[in-house]
Protein backbone atom coordinates (compact mmCIF):
# COMPACT_ATOMS: atom_id res chain seq x y z
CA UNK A 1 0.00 0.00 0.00
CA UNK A 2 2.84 2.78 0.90
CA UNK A 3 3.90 2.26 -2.81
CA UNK A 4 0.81 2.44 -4.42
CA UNK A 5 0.02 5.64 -2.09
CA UNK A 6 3.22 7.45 -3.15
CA UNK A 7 2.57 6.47 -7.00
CA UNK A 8 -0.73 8.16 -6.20
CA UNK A 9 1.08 10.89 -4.48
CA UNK A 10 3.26 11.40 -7.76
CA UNK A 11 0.46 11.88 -9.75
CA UNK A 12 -0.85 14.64 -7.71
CA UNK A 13 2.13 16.68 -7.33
CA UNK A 14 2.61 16.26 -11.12
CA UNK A 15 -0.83 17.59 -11.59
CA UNK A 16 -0.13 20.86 -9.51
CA UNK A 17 2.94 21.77 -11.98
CA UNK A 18 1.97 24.56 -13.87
CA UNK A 19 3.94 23.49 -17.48
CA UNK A 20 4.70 25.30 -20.49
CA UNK A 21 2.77 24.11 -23.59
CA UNK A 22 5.87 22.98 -25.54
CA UNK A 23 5.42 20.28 -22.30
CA UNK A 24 2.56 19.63 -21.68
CA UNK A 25 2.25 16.74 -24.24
CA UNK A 26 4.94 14.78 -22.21
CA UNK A 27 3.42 15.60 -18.85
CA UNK A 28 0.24 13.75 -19.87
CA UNK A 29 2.66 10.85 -20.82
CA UNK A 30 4.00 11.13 -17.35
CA UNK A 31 0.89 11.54 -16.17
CA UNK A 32 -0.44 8.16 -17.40
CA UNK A 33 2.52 6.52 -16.68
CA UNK A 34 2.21 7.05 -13.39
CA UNK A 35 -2.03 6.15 -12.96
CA UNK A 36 -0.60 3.23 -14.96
CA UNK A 37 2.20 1.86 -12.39
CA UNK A 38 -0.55 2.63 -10.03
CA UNK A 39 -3.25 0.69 -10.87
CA UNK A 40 -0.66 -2.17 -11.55
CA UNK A 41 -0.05 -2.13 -7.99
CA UNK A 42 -3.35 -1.66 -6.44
CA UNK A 43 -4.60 -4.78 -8.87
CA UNK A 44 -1.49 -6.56 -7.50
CA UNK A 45 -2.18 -5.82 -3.94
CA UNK A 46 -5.88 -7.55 -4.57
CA UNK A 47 -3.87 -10.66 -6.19
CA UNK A 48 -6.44 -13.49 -3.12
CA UNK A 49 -9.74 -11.19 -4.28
CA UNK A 50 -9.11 -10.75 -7.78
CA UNK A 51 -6.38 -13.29 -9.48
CA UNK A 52 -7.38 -12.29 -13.14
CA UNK A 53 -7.34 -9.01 -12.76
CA UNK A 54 -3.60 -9.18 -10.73
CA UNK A 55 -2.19 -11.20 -13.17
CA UNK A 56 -3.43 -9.17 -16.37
CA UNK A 57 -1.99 -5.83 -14.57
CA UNK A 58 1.62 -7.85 -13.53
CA UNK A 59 2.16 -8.65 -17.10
CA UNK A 60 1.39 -4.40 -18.10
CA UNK A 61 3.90 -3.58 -15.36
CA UNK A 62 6.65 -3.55 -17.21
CA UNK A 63 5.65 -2.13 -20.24
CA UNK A 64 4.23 0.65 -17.97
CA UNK A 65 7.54 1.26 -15.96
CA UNK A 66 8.83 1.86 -20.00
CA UNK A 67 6.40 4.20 -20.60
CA UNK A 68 7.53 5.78 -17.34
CA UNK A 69 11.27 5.47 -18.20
CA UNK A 70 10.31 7.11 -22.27
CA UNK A 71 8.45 9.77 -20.45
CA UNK A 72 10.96 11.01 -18.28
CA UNK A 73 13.52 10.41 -21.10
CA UNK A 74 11.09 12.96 -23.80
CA UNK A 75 10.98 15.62 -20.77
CA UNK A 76 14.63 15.55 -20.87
CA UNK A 77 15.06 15.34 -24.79
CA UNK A 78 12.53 18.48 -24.38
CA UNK A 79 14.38 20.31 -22.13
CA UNK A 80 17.93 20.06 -23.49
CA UNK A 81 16.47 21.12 -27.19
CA UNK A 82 15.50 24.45 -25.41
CA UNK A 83 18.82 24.83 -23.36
CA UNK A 84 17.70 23.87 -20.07
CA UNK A 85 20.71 23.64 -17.69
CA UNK A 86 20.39 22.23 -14.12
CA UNK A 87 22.83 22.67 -11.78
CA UNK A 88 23.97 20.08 -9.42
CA UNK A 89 21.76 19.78 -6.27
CA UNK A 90 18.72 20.97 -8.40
CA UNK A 91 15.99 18.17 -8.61
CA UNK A 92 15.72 18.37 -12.65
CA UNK A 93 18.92 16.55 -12.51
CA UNK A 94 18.03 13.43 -12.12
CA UNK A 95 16.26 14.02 -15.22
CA UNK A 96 19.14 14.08 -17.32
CA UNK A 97 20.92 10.89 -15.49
CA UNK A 98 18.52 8.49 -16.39
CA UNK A 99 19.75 8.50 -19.72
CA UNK A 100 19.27 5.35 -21.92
């Protein structure tokens, strides 16, 4: 449950980010990659109540942790065609070390 609550969590805080337009394409690809990872996990978590639906959901978890990964990875793309610079210490960082 904590992970599922701070997948949820994610999704909110991503939500409250005001983002330019030349973004906001890849924030609804974050967006559902997130909702995505977390409805994998709360069907996972129901595995003794629901077996079908747990086991469809495992086998879209990893396809959905790519669509994560190709999310960040377009925010970054994004970013660096504009000139965006982050300093370390700055959170955007980690952005640009999750490099493929």
């Amino acid at each position: 449950q904590p992970i599922e609550e701070a997948y949820g969590q994610m999704v909110a805080s991503v939500l409250g980010i005001q983002t330019p337009s030349a973004l906001a394409r890849h924030q609804v690809d974050l967006l559902n990659a997130l909702s995505l990872i977390q409805a994998d996990i709360a069907a996972m978590r129901q595995v003794f109540a629901d077996p079908l639906e747990s086991l469809v959901r495992i086998r879209r978890y990893k396809n959905d942790g790519q669509a994560l990964l190709r999310a960040l990875d377009n925010i970054r793309i994004a970013l660096e065609s504009q000139g965006v610079v982050y300093a370390s210490g700055e959170s955007g960082l980690i952005l640009f070390s999750l490099r493929p």
